[in-house]
C-alpha atoms as a PDB file:
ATOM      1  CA  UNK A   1       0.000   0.000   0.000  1.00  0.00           C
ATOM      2  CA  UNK A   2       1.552   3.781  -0.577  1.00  0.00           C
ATOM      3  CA  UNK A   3       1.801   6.261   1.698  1.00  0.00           C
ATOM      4  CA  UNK A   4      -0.969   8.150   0.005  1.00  0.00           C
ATOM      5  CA  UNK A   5      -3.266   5.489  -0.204  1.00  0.00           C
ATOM      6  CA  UNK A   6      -2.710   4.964   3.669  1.00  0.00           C
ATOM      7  CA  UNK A   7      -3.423   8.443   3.890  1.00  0.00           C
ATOM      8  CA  UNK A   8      -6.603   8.107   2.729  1.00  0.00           C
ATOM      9  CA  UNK A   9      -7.350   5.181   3.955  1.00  0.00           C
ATOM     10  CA  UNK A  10      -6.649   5.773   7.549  1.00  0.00           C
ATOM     11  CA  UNK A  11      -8.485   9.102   7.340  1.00  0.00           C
ATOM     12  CA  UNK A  12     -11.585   7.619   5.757  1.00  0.00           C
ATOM     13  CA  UNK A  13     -11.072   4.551   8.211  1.00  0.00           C
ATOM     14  CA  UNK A  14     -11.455   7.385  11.208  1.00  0.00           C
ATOM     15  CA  UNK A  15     -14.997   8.708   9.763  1.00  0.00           C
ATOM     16  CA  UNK A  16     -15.851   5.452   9.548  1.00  0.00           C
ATOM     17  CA  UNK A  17     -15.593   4.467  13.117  1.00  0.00           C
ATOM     18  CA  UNK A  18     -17.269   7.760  14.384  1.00  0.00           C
ATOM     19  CA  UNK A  19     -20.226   6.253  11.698  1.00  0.00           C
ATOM     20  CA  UNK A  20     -23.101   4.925  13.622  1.00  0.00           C
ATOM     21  CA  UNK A  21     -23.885   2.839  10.458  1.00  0.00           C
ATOM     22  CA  UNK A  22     -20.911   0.768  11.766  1.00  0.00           C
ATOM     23  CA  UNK A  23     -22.606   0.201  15.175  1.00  0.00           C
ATOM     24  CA  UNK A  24     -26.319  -0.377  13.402  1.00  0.00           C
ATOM     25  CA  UNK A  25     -25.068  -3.451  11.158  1.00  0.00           C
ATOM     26  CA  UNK A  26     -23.233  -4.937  13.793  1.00  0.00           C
ATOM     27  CA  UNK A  27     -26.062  -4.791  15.996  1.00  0.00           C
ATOM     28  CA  UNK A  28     -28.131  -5.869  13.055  1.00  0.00           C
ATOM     29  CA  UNK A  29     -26.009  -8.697  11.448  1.00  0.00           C
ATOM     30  CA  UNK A  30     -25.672  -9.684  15.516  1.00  0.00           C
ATOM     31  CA  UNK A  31     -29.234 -10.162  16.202  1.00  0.00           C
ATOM     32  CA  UNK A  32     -30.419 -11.802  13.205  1.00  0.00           C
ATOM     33  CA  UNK A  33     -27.329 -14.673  13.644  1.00  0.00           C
ATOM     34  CA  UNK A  34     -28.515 -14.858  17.203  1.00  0.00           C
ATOM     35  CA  UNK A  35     -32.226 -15.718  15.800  1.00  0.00           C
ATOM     36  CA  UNK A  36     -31.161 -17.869  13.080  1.00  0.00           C
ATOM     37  CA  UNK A  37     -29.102 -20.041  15.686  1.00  0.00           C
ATOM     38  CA  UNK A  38     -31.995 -20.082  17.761  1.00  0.00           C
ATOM     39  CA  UNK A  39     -33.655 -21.394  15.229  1.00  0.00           C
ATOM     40  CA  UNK A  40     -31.569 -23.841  14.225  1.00  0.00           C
ATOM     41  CA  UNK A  41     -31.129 -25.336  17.221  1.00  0.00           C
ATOM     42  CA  UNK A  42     -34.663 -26.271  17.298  1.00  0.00           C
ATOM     43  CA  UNK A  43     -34.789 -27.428  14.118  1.00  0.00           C
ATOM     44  CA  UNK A  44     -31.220 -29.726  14.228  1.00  0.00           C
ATOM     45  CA  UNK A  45     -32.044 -32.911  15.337  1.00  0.00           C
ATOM     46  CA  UNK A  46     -34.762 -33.049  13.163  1.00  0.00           C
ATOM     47  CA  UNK A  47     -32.430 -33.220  10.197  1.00  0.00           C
ATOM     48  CA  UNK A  48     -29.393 -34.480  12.088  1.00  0.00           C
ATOM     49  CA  UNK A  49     -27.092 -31.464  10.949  1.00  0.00           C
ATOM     50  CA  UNK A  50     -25.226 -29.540  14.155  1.00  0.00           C
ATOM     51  CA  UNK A  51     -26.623 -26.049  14.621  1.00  0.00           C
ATOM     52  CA  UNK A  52     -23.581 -23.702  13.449  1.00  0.00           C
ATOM     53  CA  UNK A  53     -24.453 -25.702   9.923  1.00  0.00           C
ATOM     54  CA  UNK A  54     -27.392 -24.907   9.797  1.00  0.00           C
ATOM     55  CA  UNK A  55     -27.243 -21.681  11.149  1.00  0.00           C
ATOM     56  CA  UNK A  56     -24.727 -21.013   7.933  1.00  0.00           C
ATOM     57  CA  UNK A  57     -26.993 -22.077   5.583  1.00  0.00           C
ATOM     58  CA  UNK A  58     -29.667 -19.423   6.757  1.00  0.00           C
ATOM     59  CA  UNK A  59     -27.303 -16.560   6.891  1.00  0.00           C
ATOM     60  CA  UNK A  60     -26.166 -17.312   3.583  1.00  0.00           C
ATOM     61  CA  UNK A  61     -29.320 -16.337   1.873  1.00  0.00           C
ATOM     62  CA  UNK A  62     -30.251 -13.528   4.710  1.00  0.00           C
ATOM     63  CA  UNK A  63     -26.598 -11.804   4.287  1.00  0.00           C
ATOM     64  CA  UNK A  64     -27.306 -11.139   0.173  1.00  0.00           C
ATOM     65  CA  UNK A  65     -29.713  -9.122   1.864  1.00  0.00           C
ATOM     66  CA  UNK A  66     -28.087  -7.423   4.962  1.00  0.00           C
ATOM     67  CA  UNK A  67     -24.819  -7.411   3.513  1.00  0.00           C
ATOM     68  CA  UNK A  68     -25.351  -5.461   0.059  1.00  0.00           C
ATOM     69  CA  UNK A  69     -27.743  -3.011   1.770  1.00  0.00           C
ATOM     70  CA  UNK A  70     -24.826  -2.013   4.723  1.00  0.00           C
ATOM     71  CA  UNK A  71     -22.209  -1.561   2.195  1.00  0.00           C
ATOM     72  CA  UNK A  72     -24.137   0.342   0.220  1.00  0.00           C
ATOM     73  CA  UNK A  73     -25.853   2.753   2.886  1.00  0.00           C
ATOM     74  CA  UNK A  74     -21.966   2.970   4.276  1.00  0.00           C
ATOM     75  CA  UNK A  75     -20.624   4.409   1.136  1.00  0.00           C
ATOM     76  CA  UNK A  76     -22.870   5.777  -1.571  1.00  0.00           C
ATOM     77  CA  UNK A  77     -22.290   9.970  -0.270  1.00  0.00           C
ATOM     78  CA  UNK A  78     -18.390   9.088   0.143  1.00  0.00           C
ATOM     79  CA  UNK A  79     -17.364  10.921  -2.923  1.00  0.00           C
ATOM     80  CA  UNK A  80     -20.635  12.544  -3.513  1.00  0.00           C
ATOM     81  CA  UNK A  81     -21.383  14.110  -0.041  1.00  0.00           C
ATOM     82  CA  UNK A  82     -17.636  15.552  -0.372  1.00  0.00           C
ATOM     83  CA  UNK A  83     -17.889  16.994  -3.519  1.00  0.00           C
ATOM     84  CA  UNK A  84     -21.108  19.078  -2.381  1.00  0.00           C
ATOM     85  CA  UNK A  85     -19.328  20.269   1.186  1.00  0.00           C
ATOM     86  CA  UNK A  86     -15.886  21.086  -0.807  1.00  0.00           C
ATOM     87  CA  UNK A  87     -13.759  19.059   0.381  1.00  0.00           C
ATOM     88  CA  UNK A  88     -13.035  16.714  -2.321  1.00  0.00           C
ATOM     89  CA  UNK A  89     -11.254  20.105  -3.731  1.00  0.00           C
ATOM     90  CA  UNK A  90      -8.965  20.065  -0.875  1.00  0.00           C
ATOM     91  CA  UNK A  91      -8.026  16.384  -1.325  1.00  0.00           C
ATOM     92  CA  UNK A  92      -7.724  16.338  -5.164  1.00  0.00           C
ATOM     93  CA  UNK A  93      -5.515  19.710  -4.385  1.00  0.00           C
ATOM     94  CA  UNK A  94      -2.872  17.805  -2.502  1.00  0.00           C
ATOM     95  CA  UNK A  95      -0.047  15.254  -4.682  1.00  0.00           C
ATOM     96  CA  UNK A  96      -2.507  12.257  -3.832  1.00  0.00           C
ATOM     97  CA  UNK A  97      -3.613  10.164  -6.984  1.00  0.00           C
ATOM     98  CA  UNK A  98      -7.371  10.282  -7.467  1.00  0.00           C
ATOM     99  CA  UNK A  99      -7.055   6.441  -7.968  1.00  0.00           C
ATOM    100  CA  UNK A 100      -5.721   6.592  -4.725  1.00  0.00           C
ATOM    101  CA  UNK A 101      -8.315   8.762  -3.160  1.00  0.00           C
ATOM    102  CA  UNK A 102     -10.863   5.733  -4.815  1.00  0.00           C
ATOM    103  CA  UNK A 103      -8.770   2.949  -3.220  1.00  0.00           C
ATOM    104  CA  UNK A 104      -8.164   4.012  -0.222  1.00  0.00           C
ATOM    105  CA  UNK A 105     -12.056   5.342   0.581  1.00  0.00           C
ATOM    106  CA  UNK A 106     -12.709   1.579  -0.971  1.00  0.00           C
ATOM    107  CA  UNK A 107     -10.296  -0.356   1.574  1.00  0.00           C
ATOM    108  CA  UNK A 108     -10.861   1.545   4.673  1.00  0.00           C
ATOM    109  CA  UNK A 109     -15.128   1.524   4.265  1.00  0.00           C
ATOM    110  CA  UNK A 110     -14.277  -2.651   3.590  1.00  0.00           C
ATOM    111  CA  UNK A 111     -12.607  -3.173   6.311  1.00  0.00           C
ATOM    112  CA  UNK A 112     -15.401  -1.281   8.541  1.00  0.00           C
ATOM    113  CA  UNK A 113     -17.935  -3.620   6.689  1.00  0.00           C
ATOM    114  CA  UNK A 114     -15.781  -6.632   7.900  1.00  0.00           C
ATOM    115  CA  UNK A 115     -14.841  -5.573  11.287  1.00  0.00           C
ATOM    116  CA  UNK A 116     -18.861  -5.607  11.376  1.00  0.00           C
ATOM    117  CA  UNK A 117     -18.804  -9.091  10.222  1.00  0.00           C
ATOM    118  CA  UNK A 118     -16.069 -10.188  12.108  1.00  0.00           C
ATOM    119  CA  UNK A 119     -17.984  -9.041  15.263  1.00  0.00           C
ATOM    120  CA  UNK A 120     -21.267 -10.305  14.829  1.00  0.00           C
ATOM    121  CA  UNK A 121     -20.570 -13.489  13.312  1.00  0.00           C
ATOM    122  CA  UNK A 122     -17.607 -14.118  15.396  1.00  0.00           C
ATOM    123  CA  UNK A 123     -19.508 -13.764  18.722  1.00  0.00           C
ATOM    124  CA  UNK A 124     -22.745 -15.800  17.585  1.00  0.00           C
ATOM    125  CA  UNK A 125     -20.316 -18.388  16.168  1.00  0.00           C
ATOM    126  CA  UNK A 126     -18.855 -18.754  19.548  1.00  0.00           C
ATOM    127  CA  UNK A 127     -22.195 -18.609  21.646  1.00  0.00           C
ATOM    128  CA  UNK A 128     -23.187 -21.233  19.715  1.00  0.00           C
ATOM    129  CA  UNK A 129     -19.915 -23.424  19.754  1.00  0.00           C
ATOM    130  CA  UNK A 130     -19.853 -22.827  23.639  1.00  0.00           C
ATOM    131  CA  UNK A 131     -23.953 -24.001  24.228  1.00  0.00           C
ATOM    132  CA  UNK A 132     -24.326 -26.633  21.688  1.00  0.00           C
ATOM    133  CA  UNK A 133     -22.368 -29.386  19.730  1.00  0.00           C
ATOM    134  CA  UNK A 134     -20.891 -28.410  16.506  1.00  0.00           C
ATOM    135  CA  UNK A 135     -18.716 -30.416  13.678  1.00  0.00           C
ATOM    136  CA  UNK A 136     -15.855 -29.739  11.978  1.00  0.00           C
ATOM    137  CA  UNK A 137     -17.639 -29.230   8.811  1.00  0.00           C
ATOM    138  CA  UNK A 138     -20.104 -26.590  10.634  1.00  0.00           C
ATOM    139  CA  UNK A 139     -16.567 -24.687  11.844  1.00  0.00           C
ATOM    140  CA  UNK A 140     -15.450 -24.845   8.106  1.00  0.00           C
ATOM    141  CA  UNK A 141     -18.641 -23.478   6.559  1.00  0.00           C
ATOM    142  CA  UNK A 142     -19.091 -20.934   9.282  1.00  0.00           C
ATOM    143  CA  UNK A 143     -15.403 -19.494   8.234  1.00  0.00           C
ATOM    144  CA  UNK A 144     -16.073 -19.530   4.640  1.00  0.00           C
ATOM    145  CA  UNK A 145     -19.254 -17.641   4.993  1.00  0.00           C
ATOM    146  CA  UNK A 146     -17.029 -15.202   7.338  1.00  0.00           C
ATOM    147  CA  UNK A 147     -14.092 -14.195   4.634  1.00  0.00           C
ATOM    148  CA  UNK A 148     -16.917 -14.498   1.690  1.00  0.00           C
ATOM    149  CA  UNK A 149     -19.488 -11.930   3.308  1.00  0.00           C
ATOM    150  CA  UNK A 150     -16.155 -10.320   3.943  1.00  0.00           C
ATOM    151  CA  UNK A 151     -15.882 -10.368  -0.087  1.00  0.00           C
ATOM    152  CA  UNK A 152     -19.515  -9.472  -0.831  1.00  0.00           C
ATOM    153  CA  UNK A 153     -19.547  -6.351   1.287  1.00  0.00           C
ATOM    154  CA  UNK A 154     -15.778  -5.483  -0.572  1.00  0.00           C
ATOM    155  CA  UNK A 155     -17.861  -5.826  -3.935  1.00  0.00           C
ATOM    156  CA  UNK A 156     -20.822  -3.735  -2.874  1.00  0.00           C
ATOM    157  CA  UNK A 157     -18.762  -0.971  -0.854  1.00  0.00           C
ATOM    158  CA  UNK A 158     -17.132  -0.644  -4.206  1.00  0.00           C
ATOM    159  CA  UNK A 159     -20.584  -0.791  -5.841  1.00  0.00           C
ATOM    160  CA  UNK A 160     -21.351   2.427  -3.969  1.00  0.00           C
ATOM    161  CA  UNK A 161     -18.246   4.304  -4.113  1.00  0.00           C
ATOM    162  CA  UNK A 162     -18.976   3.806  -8.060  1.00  0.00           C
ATOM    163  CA  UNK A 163     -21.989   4.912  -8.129  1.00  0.00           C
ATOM    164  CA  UNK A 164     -21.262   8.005  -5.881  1.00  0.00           C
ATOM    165  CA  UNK A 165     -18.340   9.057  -8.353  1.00  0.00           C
ATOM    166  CA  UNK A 166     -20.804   8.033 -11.194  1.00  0.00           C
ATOM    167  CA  UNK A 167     -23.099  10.905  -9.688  1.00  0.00           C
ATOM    168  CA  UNK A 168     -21.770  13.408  -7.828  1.00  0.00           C
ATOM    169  CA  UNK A 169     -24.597  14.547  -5.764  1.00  0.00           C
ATOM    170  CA  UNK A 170     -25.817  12.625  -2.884  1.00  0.00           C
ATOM    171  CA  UNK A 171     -29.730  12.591  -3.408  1.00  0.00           C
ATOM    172  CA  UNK A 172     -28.615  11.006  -6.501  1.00  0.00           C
ATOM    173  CA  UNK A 173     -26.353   8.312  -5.173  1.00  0.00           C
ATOM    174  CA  UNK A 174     -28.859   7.279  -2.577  1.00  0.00           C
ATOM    175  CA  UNK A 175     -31.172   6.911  -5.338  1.00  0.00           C
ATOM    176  CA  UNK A 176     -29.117   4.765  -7.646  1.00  0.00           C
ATOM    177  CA  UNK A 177     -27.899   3.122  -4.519  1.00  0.00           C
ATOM    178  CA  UNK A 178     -31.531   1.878  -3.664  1.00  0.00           C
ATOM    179  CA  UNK A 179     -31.923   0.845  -7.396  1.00  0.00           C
ATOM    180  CA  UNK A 180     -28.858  -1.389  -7.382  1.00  0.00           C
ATOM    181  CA  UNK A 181     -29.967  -3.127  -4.401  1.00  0.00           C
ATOM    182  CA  UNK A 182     -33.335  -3.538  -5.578  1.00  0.00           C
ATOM    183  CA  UNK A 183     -31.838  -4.669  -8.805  1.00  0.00           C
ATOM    184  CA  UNK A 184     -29.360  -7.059  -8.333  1.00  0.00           C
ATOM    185  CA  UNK A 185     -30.448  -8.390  -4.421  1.00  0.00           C
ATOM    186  CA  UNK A 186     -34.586  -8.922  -5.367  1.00  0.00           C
ATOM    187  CA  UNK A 187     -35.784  -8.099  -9.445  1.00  0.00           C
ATOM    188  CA  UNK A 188     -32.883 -10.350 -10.794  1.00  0.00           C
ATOM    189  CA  UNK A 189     -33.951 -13.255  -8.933  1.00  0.00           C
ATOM    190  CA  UNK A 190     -37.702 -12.490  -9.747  1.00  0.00           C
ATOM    191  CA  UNK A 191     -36.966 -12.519 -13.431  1.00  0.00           C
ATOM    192  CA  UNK A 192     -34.812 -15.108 -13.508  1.00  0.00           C
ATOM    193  CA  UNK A 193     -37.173 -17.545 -12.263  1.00  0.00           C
ATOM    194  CA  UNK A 194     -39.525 -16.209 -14.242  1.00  0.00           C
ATOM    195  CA  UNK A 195     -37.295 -16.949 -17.452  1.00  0.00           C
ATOM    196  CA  UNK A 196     -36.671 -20.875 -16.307  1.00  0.00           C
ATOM    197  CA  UNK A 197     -40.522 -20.963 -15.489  1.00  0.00           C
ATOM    198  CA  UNK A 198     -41.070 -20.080 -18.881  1.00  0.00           C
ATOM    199  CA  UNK A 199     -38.121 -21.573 -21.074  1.00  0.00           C
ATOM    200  CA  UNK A 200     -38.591 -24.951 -18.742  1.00  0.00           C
ATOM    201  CA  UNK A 201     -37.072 -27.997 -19.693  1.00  0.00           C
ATOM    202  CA  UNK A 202     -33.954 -27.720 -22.413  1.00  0.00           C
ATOM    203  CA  UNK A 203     -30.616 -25.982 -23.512  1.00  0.00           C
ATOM    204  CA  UNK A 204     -31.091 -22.687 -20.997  1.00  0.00           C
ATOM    205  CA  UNK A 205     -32.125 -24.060 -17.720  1.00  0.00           C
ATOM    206  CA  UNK A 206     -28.838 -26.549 -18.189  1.00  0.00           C
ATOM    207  CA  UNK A 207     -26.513 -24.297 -20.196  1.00  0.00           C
ATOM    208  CA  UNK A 208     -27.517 -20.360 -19.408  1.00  0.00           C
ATOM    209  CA  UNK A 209     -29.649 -20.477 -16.091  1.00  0.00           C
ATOM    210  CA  UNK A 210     -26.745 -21.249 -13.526  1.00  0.00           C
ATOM    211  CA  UNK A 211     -24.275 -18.409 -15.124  1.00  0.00           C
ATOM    212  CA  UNK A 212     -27.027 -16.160 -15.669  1.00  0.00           C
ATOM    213  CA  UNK A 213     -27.167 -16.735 -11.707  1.00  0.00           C
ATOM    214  CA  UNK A 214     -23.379 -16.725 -10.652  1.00  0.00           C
ATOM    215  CA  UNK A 215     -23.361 -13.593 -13.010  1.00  0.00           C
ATOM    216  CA  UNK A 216     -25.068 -11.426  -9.990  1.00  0.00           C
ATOM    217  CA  UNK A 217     -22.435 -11.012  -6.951  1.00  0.00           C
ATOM    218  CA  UNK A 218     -25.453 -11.504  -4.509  1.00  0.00           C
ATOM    219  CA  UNK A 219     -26.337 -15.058  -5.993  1.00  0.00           C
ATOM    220  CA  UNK A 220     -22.597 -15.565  -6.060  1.00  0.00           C
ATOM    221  CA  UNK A 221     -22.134 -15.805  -3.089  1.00  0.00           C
ATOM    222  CA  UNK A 222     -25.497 -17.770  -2.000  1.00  0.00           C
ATOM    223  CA  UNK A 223     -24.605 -20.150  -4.257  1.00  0.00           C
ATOM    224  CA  UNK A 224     -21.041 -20.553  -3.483  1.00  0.00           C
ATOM    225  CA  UNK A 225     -21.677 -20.932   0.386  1.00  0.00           C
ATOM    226  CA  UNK A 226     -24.477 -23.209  -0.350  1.00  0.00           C
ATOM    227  CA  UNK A 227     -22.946 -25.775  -2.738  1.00  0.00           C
ATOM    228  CA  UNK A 228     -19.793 -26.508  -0.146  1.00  0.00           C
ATOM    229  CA  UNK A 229     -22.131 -27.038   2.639  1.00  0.00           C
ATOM    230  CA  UNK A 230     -23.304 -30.968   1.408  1.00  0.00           C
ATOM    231  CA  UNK A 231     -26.067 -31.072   3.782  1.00  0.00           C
ATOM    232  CA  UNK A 232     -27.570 -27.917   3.070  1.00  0.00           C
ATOM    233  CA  UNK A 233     -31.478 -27.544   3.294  1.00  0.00           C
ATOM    234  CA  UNK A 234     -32.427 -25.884   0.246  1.00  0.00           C
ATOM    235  CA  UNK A 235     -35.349 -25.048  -2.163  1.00  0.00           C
ATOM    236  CA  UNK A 236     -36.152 -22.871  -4.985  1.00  0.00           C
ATOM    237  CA  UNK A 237     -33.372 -21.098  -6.679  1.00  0.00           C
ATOM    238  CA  UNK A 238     -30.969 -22.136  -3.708  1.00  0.00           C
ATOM    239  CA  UNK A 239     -31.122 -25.435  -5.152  1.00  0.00           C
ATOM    240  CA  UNK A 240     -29.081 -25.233  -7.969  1.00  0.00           C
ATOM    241  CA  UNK A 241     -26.341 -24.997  -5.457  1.00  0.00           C
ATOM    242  CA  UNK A 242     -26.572 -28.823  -5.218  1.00  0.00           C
ATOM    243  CA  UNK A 243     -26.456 -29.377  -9.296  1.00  0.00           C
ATOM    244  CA  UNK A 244     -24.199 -26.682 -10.894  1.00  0.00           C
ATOM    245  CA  UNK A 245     -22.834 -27.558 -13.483  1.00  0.00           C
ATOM    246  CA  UNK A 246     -19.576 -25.742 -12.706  1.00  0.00           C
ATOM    247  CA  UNK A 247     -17.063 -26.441  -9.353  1.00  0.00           C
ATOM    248  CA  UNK A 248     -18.114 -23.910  -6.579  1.00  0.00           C
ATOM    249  CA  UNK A 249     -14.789 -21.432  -6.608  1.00  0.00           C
ATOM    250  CA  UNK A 250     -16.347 -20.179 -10.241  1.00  0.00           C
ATOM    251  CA  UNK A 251     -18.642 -18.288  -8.248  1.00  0.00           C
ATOM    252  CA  UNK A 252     -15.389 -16.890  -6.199  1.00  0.00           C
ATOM    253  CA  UNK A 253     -14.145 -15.828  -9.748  1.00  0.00           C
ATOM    254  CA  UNK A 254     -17.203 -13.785 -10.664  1.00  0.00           C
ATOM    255  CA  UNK A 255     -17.003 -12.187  -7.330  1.00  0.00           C
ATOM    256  CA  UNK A 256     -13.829 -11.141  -7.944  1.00  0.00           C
ATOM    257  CA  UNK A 257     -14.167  -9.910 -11.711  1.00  0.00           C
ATOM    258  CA  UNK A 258     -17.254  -7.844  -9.933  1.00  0.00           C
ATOM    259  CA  UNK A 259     -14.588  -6.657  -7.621  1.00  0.00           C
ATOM    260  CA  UNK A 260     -12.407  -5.620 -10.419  1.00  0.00           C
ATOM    261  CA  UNK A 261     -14.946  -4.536 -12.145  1.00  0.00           C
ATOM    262  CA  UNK A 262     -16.106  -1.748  -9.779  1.00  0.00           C
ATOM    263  CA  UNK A 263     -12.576  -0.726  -8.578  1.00  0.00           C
ATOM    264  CA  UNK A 264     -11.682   0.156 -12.662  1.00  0.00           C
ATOM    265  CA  UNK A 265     -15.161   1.646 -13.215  1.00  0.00           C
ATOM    266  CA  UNK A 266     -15.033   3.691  -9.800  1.00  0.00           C
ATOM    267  CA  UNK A 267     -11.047   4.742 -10.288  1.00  0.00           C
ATOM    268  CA  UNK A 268     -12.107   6.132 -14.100  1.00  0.00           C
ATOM    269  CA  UNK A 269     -14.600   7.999 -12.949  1.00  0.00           C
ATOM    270  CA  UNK A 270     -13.339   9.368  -9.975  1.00  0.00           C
ATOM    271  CA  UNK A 271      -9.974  10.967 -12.322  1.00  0.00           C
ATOM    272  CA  UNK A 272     -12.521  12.525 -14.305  1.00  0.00           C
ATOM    273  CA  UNK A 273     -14.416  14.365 -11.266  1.00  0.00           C
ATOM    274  CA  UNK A 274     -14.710  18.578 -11.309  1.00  0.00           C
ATOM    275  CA  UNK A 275     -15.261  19.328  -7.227  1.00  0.00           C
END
C-alpha cells in the first residue's frame, strides 16, 4: 500500500468508526445470527445437521440481503457528499492520486464492513460453539461464509463508491444506490425464475440459467456458500447450489471480476471528477 493510499485510507477509516452505520449493522447482522441459531437449534435434530451448519446455511441467503444493503448505505455519499461540502477540492488539491483517493475510501469503508462481520458473526459463532455441539464441517462453513461476506460487502462498498463518483450529488447516489440493491439483491432473482418458469425444460435451464445466476455477486455468493455445505437444506433457486454444473470457486471468480470490475469503473470515474 503507498503512503498516500494509507493516507486516505486511515483518514476515511477514522470517519468510519465515528459512523453509527458501523454500530447499526453490527447490531443488526448480531441479532439476526442470534435468531437464526436459535432457530436452528430447534430445528437440528430433526435433520441431524449440528446447529452452526445450519445456522450457515440461513445466513447465507439472509446476508445477500443485509450485507449489500450495509455496504451500500456505508458508502454511496463518500465521494458525492464531499464533492457538495468542498472538500473533495482540498483532497484532489494535494499530490494524492485520485485512484488513490478511490482505493483508499474503498479499503478503509471494507474493512469497517468486515470488522462488522467479524464481530457479529464471530460472537454468535462462539455462543453457539460454547452451548451446543458443533462439527468440523459446521466450523469450516461458518469461516467460509465469514471471509466471503467479507468479499460481498468489498464488492458492494465498491458498488457504492462507483456509483457516488458516477453521480456526484448525494440525493442522486442514494437513489441509484436503492436501485442497485433492488436490482441485483430482489428483481434479478424475480426474473430469472420467471425466465426458467417459462423456457422450462432444455438448452437454458442446463446451459444459461446457472451463469445467468453466478453472473449477480449476490447469488454468487449464495450459491457458493451453499454448494460446499453438502447437507444444506435448500429449495427454490438455492437449489441449484446442489447441481451446478460448474465447481463452486467459479462463483469466487465472478465475485472477484465484480470486484475488479467496480474498482476500474469507480477509479475512471473518480480521475474525471470537477469538485
Amino acid at each position: 500500500m503507498s503512503t498516500r493510499i494509507g493516507t486516505v485510507f486511515g483518514q476515511e477509516l477514522r470517519q468510519a468508526r465515528r459512523n453509527l452505520w458501523v454500530i447499526l449493522a453490527t447490531a443488526v447482522l448480531g441479532l439476526f445470527a442470534l435468531a437464526l441459531a436459535l432457530f436452528g437449534a430447534g430445528q437440528g435434530s430433526g435433520l441431524k445437521v449440528d446447529v452452526l451448519t445450519l445456522t450457515a446455511v440461513s445466513l447465507a441467503t439472509l446476508s445477500v440481503y443485509l450485507i449489500p444493503l450495509i455496504a451500500l448505505l456505508m458508502s454511496y455519499d463518500s465521494i458525492s457528499g464531499e464533492v457538495e461540502r468542498g472538500s473533495l477540492a482540498l483532497t484532489f488539491a494535494t499530490p494524492v492520486r485520485r485512484w488513490e483517493v478511490f482505493v483508499g475510501k474503498l479499503l478503509a469503508q471494507t474493512v469497517a464492513v468486515c470488522v462488522a462481520i467479524l464481530i457479529a458473526f464471530g460472537t454468535v459463532g462462539f455462543l453457539i460453539g460454547f452451548l451446543a455441539e458443533i462439527s468440523r464441517d459446521g466450523v469450516l462453513a461458518w469461516l467460509r461464509l465469514m471471509l466471503s461476506a467479507g468479499g460481498l460487502g468489498a464488492i458492494f462498498v465498491g458498488i457504492g463508491l462507483m456509483l457516488s463518483a458516477l453521480t456526484g450529488r448525494t440525493a442522486r447516489a442514494a437513489a441509484a444506490a436503492v436501485g442497485v440493491w433492488l436490482l441485483l439483491v430482489v428483481l434479478y432473482d424475480v426474473a430469472l425464475l420467471g425466465a426458467i418458469m417459462a423456457a422450462g425444460e432444455g438448452i437454458f435451464a442446463t446451459h444459461v440459467f446457472p451463469w445467468l445466476v453466478i453472473a449477480n455477486p449476490a447469488d454468487a455468493f449464495r450459491l457458493y456458500n451453499l454448494a460446499m455445505i453438502d447437507a444444506a437444506p435448500v429449495a427454490g433457486i438455492d437449489g441449484l447450489s446442489q447441481t451446478l454444473p460448474f465447481p463452486p470457486v467459479a462463483a469466487l471468480a465472478a465475485l472477484g471480476l465484480w470486484l475488479v470490475a467496480t474498482i476500474a469503473i469507480g477509479s475512471a470515474r473518480t480521475k474525471r471528477i470537477v469538485p
